[in-house]
Protein backbone atom coordinates (compact mmCIF):
# COMPACT_ATOMS: atom_id res chain seq x y z
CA UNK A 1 0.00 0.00 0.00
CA UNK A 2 1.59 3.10 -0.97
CA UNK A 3 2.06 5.90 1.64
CA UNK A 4 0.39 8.79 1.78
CA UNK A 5 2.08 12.35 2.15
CA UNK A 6 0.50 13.14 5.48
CA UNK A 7 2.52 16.65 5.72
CA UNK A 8 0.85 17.63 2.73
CA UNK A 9 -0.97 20.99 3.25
CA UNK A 10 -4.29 21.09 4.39
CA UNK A 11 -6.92 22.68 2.13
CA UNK A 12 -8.00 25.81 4.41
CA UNK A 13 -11.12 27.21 5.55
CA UNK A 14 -13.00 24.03 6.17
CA UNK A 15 -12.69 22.55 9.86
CA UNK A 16 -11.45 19.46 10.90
CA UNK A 17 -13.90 16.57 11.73
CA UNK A 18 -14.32 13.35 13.92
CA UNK A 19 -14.31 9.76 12.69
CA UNK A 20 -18.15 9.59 13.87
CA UNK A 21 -18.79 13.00 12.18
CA UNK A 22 -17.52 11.52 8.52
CA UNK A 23 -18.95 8.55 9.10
CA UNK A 24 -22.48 10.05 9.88
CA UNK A 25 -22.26 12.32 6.98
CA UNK A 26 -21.00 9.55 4.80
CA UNK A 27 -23.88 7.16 5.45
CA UNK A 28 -20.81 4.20 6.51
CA UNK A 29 -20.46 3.25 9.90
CA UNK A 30 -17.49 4.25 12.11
CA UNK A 31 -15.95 1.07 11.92
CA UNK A 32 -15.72 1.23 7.77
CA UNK A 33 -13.69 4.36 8.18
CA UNK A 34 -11.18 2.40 10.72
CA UNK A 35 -11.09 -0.46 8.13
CA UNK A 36 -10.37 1.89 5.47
CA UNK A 37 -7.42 3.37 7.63
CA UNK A 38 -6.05 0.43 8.20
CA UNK A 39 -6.91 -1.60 5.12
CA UNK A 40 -6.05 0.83 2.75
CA UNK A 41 -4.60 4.33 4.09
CA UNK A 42 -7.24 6.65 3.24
CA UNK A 43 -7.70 7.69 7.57
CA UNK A 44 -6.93 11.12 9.37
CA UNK A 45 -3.97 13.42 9.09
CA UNK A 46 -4.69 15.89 10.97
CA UNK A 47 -3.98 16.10 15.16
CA UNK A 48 -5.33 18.65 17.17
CA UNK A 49 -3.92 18.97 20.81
CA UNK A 50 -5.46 17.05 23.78
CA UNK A 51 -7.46 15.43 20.92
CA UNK A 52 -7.67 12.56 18.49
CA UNK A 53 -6.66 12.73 14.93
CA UNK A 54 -9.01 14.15 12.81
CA UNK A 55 -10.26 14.34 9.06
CA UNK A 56 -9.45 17.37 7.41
CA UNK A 57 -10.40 19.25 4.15
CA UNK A 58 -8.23 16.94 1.75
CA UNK A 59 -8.44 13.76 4.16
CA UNK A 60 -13.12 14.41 3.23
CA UNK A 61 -12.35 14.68 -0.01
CA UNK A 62 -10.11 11.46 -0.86
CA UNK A 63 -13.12 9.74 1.16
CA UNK A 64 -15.37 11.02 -0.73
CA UNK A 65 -13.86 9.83 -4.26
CA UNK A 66 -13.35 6.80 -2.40
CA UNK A 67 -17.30 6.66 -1.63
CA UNK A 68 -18.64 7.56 -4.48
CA UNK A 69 -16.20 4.81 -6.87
CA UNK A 70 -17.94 2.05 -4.28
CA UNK A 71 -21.30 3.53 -4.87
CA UNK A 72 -20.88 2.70 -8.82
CA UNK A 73 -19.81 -0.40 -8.09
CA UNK A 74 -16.13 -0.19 -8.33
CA UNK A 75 -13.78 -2.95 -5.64
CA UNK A 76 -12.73 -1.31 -2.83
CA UNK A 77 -9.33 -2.01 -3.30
CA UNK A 78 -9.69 -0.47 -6.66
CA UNK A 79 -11.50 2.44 -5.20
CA UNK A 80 -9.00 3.25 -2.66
CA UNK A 81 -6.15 3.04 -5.18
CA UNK A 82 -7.84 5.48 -7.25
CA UNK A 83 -8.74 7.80 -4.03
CA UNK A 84 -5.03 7.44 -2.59
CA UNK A 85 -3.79 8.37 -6.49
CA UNK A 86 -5.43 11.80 -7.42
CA UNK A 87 -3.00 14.58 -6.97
CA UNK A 88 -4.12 17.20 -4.27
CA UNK A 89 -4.48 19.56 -6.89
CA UNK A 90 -7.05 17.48 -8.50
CA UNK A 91 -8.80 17.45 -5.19
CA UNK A 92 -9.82 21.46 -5.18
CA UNK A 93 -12.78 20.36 -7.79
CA UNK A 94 -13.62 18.47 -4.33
CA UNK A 95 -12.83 20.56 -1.96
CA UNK A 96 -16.52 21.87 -1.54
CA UNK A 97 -17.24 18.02 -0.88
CA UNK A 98 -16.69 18.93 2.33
CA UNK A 99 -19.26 21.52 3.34
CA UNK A 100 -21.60 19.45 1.22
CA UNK A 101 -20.69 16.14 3.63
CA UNK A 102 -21.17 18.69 6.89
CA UNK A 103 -24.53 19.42 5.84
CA UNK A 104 -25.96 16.54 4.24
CA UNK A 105 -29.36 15.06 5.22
CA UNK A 106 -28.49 11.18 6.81
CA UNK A 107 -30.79 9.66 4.34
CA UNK A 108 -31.23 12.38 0.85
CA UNK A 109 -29.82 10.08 -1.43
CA UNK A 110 -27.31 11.39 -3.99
CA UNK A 111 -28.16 10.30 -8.20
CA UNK A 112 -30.10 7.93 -6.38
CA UNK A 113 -28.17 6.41 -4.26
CA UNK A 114 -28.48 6.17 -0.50
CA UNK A 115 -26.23 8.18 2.14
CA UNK A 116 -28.06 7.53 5.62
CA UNK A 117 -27.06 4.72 8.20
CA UNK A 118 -25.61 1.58 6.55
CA UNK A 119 -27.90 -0.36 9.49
CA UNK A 120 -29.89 -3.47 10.35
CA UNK A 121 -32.80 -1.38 11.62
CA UNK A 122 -32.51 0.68 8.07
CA UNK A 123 -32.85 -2.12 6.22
CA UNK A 124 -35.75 -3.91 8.13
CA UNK A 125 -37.38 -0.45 8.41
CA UNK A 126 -37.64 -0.44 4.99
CA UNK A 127 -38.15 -3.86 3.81
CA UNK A 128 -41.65 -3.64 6.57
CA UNK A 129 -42.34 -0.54 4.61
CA UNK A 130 -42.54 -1.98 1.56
CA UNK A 131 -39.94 -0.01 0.30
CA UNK A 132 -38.09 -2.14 -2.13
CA UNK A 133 -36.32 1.40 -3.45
CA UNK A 134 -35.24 1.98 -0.58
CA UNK A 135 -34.31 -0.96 0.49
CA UNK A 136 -32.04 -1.59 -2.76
CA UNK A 137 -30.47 1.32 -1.83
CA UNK A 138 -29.44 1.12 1.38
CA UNK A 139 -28.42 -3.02 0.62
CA UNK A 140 -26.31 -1.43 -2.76
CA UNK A 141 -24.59 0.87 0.09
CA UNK A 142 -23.88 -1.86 2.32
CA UNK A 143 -22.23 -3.94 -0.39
CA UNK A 144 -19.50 -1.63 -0.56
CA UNK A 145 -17.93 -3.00 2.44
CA UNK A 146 -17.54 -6.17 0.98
CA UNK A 147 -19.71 -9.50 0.10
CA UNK A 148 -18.63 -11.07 3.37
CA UNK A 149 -19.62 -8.15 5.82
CA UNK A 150 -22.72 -7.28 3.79
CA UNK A 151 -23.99 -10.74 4.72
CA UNK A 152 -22.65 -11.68 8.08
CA UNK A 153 -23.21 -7.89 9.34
CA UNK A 154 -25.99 -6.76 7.68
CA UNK A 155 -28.37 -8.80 5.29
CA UNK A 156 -28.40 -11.99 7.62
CA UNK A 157 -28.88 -9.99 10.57
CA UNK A 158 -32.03 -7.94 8.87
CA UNK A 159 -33.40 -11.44 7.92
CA UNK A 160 -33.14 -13.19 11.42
CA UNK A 161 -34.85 -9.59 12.69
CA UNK A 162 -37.79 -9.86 10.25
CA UNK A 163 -38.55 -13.60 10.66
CA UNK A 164 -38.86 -12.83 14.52
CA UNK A 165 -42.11 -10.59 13.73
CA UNK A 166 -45.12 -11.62 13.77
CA UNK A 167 -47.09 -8.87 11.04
CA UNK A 168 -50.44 -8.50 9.65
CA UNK A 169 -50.10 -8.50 6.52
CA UNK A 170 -52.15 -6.91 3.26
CA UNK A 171 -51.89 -9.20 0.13
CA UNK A 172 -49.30 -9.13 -1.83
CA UNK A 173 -46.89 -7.32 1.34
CA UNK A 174 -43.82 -9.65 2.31
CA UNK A 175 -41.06 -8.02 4.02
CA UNK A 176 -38.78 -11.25 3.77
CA UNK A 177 -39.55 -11.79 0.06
CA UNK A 178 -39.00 -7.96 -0.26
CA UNK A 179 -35.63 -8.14 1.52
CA UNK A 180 -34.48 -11.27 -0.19
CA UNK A 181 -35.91 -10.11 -4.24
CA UNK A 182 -33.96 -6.58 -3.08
CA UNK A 183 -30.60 -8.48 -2.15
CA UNK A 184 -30.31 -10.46 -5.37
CA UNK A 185 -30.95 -7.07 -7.10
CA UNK A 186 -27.84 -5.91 -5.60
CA UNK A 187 -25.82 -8.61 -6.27
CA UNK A 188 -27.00 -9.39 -9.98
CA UNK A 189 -26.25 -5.59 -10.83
CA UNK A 190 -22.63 -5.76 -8.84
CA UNK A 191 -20.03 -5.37 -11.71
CA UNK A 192 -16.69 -7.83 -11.56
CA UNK A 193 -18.72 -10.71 -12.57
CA UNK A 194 -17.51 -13.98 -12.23
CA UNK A 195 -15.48 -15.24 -15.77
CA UNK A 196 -17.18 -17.50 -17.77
CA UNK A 197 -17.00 -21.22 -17.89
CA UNK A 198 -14.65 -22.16 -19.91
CA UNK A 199 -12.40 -19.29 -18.86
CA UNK A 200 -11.16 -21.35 -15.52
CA UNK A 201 -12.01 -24.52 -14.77
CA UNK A 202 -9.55 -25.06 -12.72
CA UNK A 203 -11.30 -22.65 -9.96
CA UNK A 204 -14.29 -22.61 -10.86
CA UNK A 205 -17.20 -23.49 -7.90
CA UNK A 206 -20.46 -24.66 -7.57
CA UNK A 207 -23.26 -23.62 -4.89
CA UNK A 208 -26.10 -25.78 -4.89
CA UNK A 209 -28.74 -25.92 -1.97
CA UNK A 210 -29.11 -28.89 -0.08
CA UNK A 211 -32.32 -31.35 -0.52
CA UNK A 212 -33.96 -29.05 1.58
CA UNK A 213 -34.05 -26.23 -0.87
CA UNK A 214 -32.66 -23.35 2.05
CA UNK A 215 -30.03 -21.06 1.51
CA UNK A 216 -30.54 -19.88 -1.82
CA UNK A 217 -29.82 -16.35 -0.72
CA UNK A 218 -26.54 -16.79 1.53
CA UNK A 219 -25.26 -19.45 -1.73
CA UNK A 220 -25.96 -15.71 -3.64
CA UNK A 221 -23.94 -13.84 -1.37
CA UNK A 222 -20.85 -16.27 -0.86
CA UNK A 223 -20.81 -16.63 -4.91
CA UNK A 224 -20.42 -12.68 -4.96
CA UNK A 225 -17.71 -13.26 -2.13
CA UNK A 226 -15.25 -15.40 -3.91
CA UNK A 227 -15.71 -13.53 -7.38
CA UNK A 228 -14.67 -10.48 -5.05
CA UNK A 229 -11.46 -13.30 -4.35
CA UNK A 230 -10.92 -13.46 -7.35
CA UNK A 231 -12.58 -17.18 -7.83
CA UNK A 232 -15.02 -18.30 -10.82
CA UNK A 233 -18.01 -18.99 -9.12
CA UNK A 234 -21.86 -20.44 -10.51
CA UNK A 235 -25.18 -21.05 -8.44
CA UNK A 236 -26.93 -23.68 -9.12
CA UNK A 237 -30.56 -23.08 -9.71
CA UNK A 238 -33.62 -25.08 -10.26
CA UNK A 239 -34.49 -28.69 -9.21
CA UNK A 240 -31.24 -29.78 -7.62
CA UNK A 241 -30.96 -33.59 -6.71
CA UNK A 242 -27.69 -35.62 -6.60
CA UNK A 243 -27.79 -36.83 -10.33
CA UNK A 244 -28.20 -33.14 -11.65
CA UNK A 245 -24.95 -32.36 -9.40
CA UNK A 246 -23.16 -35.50 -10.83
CA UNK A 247 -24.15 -34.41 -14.39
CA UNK A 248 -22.93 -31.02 -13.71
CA UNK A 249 -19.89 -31.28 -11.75
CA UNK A 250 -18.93 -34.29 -14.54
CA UNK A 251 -19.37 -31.54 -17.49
CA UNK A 252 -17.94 -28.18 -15.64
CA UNK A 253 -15.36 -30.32 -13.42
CA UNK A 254 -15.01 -27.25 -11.02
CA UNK A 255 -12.64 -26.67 -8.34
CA UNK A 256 -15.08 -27.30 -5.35
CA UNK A 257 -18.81 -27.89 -5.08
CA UNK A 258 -20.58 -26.02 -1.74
CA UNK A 259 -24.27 -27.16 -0.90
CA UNK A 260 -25.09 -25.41 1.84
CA UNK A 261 -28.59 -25.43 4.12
CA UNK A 262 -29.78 -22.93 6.33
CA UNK A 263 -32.16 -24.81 8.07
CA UNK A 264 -31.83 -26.43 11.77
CA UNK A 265 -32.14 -29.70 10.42
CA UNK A 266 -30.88 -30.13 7.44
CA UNK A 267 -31.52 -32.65 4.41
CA UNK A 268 -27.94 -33.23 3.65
CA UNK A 269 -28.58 -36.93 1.48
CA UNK A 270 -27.23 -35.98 -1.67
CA UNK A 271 -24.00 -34.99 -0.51
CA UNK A 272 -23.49 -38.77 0.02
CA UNK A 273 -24.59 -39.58 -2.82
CA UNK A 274 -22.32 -37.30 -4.94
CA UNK A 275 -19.63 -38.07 -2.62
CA UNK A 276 -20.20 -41.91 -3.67
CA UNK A 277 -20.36 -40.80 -8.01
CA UNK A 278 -17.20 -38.75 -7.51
CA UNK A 279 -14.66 -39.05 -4.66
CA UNK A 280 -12.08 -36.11 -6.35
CA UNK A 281 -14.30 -33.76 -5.64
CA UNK A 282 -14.00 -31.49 -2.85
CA UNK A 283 -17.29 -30.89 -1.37
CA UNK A 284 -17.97 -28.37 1.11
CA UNK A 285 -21.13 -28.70 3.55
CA UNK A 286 -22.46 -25.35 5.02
CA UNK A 287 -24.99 -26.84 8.04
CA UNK A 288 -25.78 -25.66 11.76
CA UNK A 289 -27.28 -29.37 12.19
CA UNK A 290 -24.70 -31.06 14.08
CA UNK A 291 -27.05 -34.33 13.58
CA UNK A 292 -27.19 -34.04 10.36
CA UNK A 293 -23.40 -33.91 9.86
CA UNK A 294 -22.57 -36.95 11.69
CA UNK A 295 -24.40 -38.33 8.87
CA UNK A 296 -21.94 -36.81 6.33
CA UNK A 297 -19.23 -39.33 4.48
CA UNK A 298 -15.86 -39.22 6.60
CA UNK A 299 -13.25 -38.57 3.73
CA UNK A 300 -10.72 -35.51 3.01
CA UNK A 301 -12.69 -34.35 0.77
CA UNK A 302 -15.68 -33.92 2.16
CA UNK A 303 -15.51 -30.78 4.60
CA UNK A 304 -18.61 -28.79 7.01
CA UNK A 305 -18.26 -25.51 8.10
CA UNK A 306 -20.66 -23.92 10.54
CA UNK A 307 -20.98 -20.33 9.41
CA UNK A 308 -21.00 -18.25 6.35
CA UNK A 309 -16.81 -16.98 6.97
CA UNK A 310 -15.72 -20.56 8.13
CA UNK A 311 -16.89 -21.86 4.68
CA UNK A 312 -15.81 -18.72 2.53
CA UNK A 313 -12.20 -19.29 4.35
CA UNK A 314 -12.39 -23.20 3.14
CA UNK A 315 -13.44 -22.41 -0.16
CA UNK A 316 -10.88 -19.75 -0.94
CA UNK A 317 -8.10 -21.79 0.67
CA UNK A 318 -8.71 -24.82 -1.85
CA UNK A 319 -9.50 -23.08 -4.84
CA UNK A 320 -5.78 -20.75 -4.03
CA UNK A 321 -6.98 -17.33 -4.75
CA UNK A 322 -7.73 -13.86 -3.10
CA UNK A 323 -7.91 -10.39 -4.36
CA UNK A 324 -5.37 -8.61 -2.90
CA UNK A 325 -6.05 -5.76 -0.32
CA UNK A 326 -8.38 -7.71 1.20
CA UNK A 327 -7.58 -8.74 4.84
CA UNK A 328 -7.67 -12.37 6.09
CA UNK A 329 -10.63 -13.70 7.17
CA UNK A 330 -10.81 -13.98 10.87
CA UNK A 331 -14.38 -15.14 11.61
């Protein structure tokens, strides 16, 4: 990561500003700005005595290139190489950026796009408002962070939180079916999409559900997590037994094949059953069943991870890549 000149003059006239302060005004949370300090050098220059650092005029405006590349869909890493890059004389033209942040409405969305709290509650405020706009917007804002964190810290969160409600309903209103048509939105109109078929074979995945037909949505969000890695990944869609697998994994041979169930207990047959057709295959189970792993074939290649990061860190491990710039997964 290149340095940045921290001694570089500050532009004047505008004041210096908090980490919660940016991050309010920014519509990320406080802990997105650390990350982006310490992830990719884009934090605050600027000390004031008896005080913490603090984000001045030029510090706003690198952010706010930085924002506004992730709000079009541009990779972080990406995005803060481009931020870090511009000359501070290119960064007069966003000098005003500044003011503009200070006095920004938490949730006026800019060309469309949303600027308020990056939150659980935002997100199931608006999916039980029948919002799906809004709701796109705020998910498309979350996304910026990352496939991983969107999930973990903010999508699978909002679901859990809705399916505890008990509503009345009008016809036609679903807030999960809302939540869950607005998340594949997001992720379908994500650029960096994964290379086609016959590009890599050789890392290539497959997500399938299990026989239960759960965790269509989180197979979704960890296929947009390894393409972020760098990794060729394709969900599998439609009726899904063991001899569609078999016929698919024979023709694509991928890397790995993840079937994955979100359900307590878990229908977890035809992992045998493709284990039994073809033993090269790594096959990675995603299941909170404990029961319903014991039933799972004991052999090397047949691995279960208990949570979303556990199997995102398996999967990347086998199939060797990772963008860089992105840290190691810890959870």
């Amino acid at each position: 990561m290149p340095p940045r000149d921290d001694a570089a003059p500050a532009m004047p006239g505008a004041p210096a500003l908090t980490v919660a302060a940016v991050a309010a005004r920014l519509g990320v949370a406080p802990a997105t700005l650390r990350t982006w300090d310490r992830r990719y050098g884009l934090g605050p220059s600027e000390r004031l005595a008896g005080s913490h650092r603090r984000y001045g005029a030029e510090d706003v405006a690198r952010l706010v290139v930085m924002r506004r590349l992730t709000l079009d869909g541009v990779a972080p890493s990406e995005a803060a190489r481009v931020a870090r890059a511009t000359p501070a004389s290119e960064l007069d033209g966003v000098e005003g950026s500044l003011a503009a942040v200070v006095h920004l409405d938490p949730r006026t969305d800019i060309d469309g796009r949303h600027t308020g709290p990056v939150t659980v509650t935002a997100v199931v405020d608006a999916a039980l408002g029948m919002d799906p706009g809004r709701c796109r917007r705020i998910l498309a804002a979350g996304l910026s962070d990352g496939a991983e964190q969107w999930w973990t810290e903010l999508v699978s969160p909002a679901r859990a939180a809705i399916a505890a409600r008990t509503v009345l309903a009008r016809p036609g209103d679903d807030a999960a079916a809302l939540l869950e048509a607005a998340a594949l939105a997001v992720l379908r109109k994500r650029p960096g999409a994964a290379p086609e078929l016959a590009e890599r074979p050789q890392d290539m995945v497959l997500l399938a559900p299990a026989g239960d037909g759960t965790g269509r949505l989180a197979l979704h969000a960890l296929a947009a997590a390894l393409v972020e890695r760098g990794a060729g990944a394709r969900v599998v869609t439609g009726p899904v037994d063991a001899r569609h697998l078999v016929e698919l994994c024979t023709m694509v041979r991928p890397a790995a094949l993840v079937v994955l169930s979100d359900r307590a207990r878990a229908d977890l047959a035809l992992v045998t059953d493709v284990h039994a057709a073809l033993e090269d295959l790594e096959i990675f189970v995603g299941t909170v069943d404990d029961a319903a792993a014991r039933s799972l074939p004991l052999h090397r290649m047949v691995q279960r991870a208990r949570s979303f990061a556990g199997l995102l860190h398996e999967v990347t491990a086998v199939t060797g890549v990772i963008t860089p710039g992105l840290a190691p997964l810890d959870r």
